[in-house]
N, C-alpha and C. Protein backbone atom coordinates (compact mmCIF):
# COMPACT_ATOMS: atom_id res chain seq x y z
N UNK A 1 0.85 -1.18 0.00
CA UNK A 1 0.00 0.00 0.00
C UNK A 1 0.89 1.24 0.00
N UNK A 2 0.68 2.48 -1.35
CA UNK A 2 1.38 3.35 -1.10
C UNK A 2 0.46 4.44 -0.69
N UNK A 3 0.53 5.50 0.36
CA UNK A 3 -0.32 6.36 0.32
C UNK A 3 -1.95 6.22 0.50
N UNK A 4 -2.12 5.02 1.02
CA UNK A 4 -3.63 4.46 1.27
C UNK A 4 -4.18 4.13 -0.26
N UNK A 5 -2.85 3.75 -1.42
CA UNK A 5 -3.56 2.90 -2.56
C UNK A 5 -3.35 1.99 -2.38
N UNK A 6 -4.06 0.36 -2.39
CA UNK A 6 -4.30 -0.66 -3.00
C UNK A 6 -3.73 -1.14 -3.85
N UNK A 7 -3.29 -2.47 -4.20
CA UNK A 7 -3.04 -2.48 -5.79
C UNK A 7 -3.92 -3.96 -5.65
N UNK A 8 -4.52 -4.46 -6.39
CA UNK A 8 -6.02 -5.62 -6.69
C UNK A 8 -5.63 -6.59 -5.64
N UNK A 9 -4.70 -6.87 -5.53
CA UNK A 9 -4.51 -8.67 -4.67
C UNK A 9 -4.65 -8.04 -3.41
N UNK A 10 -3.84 -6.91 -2.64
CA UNK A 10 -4.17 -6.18 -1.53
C UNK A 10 -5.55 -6.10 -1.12
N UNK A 11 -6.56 -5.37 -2.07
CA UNK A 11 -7.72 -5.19 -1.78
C UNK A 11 -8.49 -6.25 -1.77
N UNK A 12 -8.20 -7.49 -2.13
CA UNK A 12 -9.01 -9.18 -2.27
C UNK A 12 -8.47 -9.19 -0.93
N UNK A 13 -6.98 -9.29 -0.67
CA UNK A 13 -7.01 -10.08 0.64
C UNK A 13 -7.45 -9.41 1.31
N UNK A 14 -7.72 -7.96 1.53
CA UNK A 14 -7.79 -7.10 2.79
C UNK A 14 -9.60 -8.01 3.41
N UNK A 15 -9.84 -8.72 2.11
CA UNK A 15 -11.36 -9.18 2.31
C UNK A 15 -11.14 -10.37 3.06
N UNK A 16 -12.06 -10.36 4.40
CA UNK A 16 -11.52 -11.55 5.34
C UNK A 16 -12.42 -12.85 5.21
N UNK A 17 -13.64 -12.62 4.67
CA UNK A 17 -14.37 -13.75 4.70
C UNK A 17 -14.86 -14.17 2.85
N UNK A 18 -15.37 -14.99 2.44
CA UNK A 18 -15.69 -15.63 1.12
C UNK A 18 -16.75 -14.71 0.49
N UNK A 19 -17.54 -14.31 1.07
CA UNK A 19 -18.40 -13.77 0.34
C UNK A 19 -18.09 -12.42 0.07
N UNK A 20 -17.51 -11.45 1.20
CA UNK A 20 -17.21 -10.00 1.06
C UNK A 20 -15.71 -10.42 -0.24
N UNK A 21 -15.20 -11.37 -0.76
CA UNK A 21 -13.89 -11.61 -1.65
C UNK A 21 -14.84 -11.71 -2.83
N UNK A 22 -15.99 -12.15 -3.10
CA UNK A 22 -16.74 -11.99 -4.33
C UNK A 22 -17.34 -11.06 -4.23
N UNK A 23 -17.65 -9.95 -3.46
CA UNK A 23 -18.38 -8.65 -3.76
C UNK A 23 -17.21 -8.01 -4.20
N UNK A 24 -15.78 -7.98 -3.48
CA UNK A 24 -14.47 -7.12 -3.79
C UNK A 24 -14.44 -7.31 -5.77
N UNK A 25 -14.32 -8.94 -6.20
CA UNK A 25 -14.10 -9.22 -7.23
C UNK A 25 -15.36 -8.53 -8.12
N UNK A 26 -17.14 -8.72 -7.64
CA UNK A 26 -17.55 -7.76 -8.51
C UNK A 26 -17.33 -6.69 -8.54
N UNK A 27 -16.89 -5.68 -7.57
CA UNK A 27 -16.52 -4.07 -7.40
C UNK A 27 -15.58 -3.62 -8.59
N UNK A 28 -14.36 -4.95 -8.65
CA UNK A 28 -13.62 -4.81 -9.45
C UNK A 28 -13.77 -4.65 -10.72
N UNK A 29 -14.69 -5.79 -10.99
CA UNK A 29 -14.98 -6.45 -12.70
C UNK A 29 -16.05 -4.83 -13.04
N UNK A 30 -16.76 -4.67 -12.21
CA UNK A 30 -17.51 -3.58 -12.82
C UNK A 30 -16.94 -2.14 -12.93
N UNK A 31 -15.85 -1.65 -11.97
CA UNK A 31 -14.89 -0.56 -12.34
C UNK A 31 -14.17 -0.76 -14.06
N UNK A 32 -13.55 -1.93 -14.12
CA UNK A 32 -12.49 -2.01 -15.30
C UNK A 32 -13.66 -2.11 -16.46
N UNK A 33 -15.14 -2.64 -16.50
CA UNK A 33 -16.07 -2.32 -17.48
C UNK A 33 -15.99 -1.39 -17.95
N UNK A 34 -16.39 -0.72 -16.63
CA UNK A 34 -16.79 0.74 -16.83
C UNK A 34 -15.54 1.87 -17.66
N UNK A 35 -14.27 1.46 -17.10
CA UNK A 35 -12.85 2.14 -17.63
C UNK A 35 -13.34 1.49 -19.37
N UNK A 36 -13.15 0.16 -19.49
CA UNK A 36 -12.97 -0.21 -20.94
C UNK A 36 -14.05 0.92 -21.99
N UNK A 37 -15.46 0.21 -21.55
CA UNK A 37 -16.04 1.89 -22.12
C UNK A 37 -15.72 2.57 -22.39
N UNK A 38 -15.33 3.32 -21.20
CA UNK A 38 -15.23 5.11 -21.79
C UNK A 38 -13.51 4.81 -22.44
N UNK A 39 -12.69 3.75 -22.79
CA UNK A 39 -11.88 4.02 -23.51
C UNK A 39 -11.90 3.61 -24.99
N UNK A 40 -13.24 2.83 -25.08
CA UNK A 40 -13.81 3.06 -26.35
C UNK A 40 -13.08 3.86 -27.40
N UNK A 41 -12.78 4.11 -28.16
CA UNK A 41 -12.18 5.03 -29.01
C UNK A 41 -11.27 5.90 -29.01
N UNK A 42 -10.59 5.58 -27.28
CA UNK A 42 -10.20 6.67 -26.85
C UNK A 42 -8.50 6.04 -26.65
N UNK A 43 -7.55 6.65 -27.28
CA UNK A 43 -6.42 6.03 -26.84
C UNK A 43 -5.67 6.23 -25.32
N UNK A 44 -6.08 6.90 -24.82
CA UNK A 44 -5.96 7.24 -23.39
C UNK A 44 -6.14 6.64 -22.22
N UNK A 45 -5.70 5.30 -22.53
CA UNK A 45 -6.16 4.09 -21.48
C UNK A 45 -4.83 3.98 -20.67
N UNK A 46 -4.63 4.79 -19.20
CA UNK A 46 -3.31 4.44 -18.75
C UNK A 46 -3.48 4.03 -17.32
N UNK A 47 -4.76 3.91 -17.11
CA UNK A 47 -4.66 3.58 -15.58
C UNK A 47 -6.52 3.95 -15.23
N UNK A 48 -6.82 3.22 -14.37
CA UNK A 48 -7.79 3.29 -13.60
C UNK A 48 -7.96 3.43 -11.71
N UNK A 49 -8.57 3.67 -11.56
CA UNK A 49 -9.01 3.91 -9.83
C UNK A 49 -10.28 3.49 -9.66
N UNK A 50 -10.55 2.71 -8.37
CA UNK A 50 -11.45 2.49 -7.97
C UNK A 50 -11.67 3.03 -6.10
N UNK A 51 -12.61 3.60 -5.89
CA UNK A 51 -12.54 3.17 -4.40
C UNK A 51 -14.27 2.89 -3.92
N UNK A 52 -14.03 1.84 -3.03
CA UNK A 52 -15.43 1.51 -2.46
C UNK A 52 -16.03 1.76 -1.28
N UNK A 53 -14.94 3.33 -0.53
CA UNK A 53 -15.58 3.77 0.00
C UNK A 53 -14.23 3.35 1.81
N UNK A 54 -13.48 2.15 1.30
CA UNK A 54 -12.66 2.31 2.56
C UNK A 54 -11.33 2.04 1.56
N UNK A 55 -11.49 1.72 0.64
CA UNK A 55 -9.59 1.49 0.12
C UNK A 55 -10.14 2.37 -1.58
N UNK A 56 -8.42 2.68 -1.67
CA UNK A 56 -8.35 2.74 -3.15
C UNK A 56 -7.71 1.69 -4.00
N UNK A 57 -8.30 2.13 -5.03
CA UNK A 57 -7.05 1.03 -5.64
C UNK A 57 -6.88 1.31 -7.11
N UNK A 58 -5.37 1.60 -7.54
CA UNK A 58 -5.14 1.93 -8.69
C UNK A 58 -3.87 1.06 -9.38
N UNK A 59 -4.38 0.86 -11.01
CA UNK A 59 -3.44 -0.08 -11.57
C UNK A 59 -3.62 0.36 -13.24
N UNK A 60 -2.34 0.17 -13.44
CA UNK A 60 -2.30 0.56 -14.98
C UNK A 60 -2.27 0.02 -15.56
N UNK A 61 -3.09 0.18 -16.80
CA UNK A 61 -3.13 -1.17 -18.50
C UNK A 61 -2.41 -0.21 -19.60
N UNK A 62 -2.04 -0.78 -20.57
CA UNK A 62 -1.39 -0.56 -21.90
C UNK A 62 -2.34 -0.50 -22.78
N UNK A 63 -3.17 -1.43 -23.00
CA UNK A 63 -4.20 -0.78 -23.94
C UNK A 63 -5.48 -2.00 -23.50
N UNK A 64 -6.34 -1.83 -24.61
CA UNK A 64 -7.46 -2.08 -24.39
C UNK A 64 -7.86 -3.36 -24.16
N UNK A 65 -6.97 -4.29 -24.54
CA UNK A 65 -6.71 -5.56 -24.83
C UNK A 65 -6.49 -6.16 -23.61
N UNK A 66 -5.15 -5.54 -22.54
CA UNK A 66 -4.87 -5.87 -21.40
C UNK A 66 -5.85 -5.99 -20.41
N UNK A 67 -7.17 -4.48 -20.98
CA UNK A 67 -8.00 -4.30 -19.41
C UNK A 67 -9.09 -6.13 -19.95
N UNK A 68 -9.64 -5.88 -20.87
CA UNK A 68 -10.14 -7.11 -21.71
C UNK A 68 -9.81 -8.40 -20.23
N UNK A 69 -8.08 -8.64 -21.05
CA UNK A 69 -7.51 -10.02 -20.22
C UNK A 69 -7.89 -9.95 -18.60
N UNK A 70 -7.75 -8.83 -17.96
CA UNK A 70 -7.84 -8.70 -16.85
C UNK A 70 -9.17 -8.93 -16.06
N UNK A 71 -10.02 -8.32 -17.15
CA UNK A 71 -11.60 -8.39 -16.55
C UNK A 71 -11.61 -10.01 -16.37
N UNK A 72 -11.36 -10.96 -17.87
CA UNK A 72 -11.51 -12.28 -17.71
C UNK A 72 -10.51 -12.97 -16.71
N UNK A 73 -9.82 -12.23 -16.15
CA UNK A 73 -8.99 -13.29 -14.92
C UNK A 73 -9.54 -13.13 -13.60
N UNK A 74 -10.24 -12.21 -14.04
CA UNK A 74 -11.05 -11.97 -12.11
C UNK A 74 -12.07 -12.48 -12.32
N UNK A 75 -12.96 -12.58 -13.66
CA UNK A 75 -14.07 -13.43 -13.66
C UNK A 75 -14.48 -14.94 -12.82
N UNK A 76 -12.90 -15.58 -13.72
CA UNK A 76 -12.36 -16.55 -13.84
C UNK A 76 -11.91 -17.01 -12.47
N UNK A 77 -11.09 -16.00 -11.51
CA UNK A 77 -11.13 -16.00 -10.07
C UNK A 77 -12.62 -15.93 -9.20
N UNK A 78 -13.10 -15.19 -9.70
CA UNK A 78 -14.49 -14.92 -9.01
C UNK A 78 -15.56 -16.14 -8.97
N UNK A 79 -15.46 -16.73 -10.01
CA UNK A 79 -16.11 -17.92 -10.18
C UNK A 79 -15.69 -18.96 -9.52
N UNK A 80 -14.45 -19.43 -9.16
CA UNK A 80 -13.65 -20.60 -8.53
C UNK A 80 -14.06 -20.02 -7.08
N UNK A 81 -14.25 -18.86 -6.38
CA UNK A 81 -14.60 -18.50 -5.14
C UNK A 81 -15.91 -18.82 -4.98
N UNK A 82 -16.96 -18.43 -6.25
CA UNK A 82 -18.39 -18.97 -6.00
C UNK A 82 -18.39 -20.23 -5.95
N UNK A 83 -17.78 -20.66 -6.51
CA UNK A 83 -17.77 -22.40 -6.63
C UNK A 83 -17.54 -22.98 -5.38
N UNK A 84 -16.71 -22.23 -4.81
CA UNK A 84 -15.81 -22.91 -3.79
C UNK A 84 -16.92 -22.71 -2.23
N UNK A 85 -17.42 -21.60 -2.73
CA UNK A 85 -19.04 -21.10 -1.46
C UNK A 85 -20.04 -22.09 -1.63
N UNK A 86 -19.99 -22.39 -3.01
CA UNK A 86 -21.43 -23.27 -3.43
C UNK A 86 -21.21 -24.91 -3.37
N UNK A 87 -19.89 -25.03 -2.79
CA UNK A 87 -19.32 -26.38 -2.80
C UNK A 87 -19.50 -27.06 -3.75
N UNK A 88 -19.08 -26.39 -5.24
CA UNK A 88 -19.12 -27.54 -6.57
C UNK A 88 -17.57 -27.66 -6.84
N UNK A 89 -17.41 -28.35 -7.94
CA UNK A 89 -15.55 -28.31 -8.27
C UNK A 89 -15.98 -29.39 -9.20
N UNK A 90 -15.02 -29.27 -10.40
CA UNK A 90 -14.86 -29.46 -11.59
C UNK A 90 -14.27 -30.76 -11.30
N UNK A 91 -15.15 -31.76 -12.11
CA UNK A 91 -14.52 -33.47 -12.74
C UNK A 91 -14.51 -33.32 -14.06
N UNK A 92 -13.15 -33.59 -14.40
CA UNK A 92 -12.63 -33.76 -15.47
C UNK A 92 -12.40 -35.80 -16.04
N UNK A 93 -13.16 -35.80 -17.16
CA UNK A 93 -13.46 -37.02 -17.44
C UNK A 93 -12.51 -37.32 -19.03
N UNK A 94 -12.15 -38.57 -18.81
CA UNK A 94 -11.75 -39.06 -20.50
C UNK A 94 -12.52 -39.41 -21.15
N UNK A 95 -12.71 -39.49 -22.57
CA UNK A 95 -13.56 -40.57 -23.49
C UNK A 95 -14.56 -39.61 -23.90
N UNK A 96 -15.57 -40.66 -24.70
CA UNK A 96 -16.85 -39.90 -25.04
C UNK A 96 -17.45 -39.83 -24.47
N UNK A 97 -18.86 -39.13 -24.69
CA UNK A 97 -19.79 -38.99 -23.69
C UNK A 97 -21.06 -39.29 -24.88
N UNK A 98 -21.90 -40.59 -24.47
CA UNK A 98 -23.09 -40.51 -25.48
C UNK A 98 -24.31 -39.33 -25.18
């Protein structure tokens, strides 16, 4: 933390229990939406901020592509946490399936 910023993994862990770690992850996914938007057309994509009111948190992308990858890795995190609340988990099977 510099200066009372955040940087994303800070602000997940600062989350102590399972469910407030999937509200952090939607807070997130819907800030970097919202950034991708308005950079729409706009080459001026160098960084975003979020705060939810007790942390900040700021992190910089290169272009539009990066915020893209990023949204899908917190998804992708966010989901393995719901999963992990909802007690399901992935079997991975060989062969066909009729």
């Amino acid at each position: 933390m510099i200066d009372g910023i955040y940087t994303i993994s800070q602000y997940v862990e600062s989350k102590t229990d399972l469910l407030a770690r999937i509200k952090a992850y939607d807070n997130l996914i819907s800030a970097m939406e919202l950034k991708l938007l308005d950079s729409i057309g706009n080459s001026d994509l160098e960084e975003y901020q979020m705060e939810d009111g007790q942390i900040k948190i700021r992190t910089r992308f290169r272009t539009v592509q990066n915020v893209q990858d990023g949204i899908k890795a917190l998804e992708q995190a966010k989901q393995r946490l719901v999963n992990s609340y909802n007690g399901r988990s992935t079997v991975l099977r060989g062969g066909k399936f009729c």
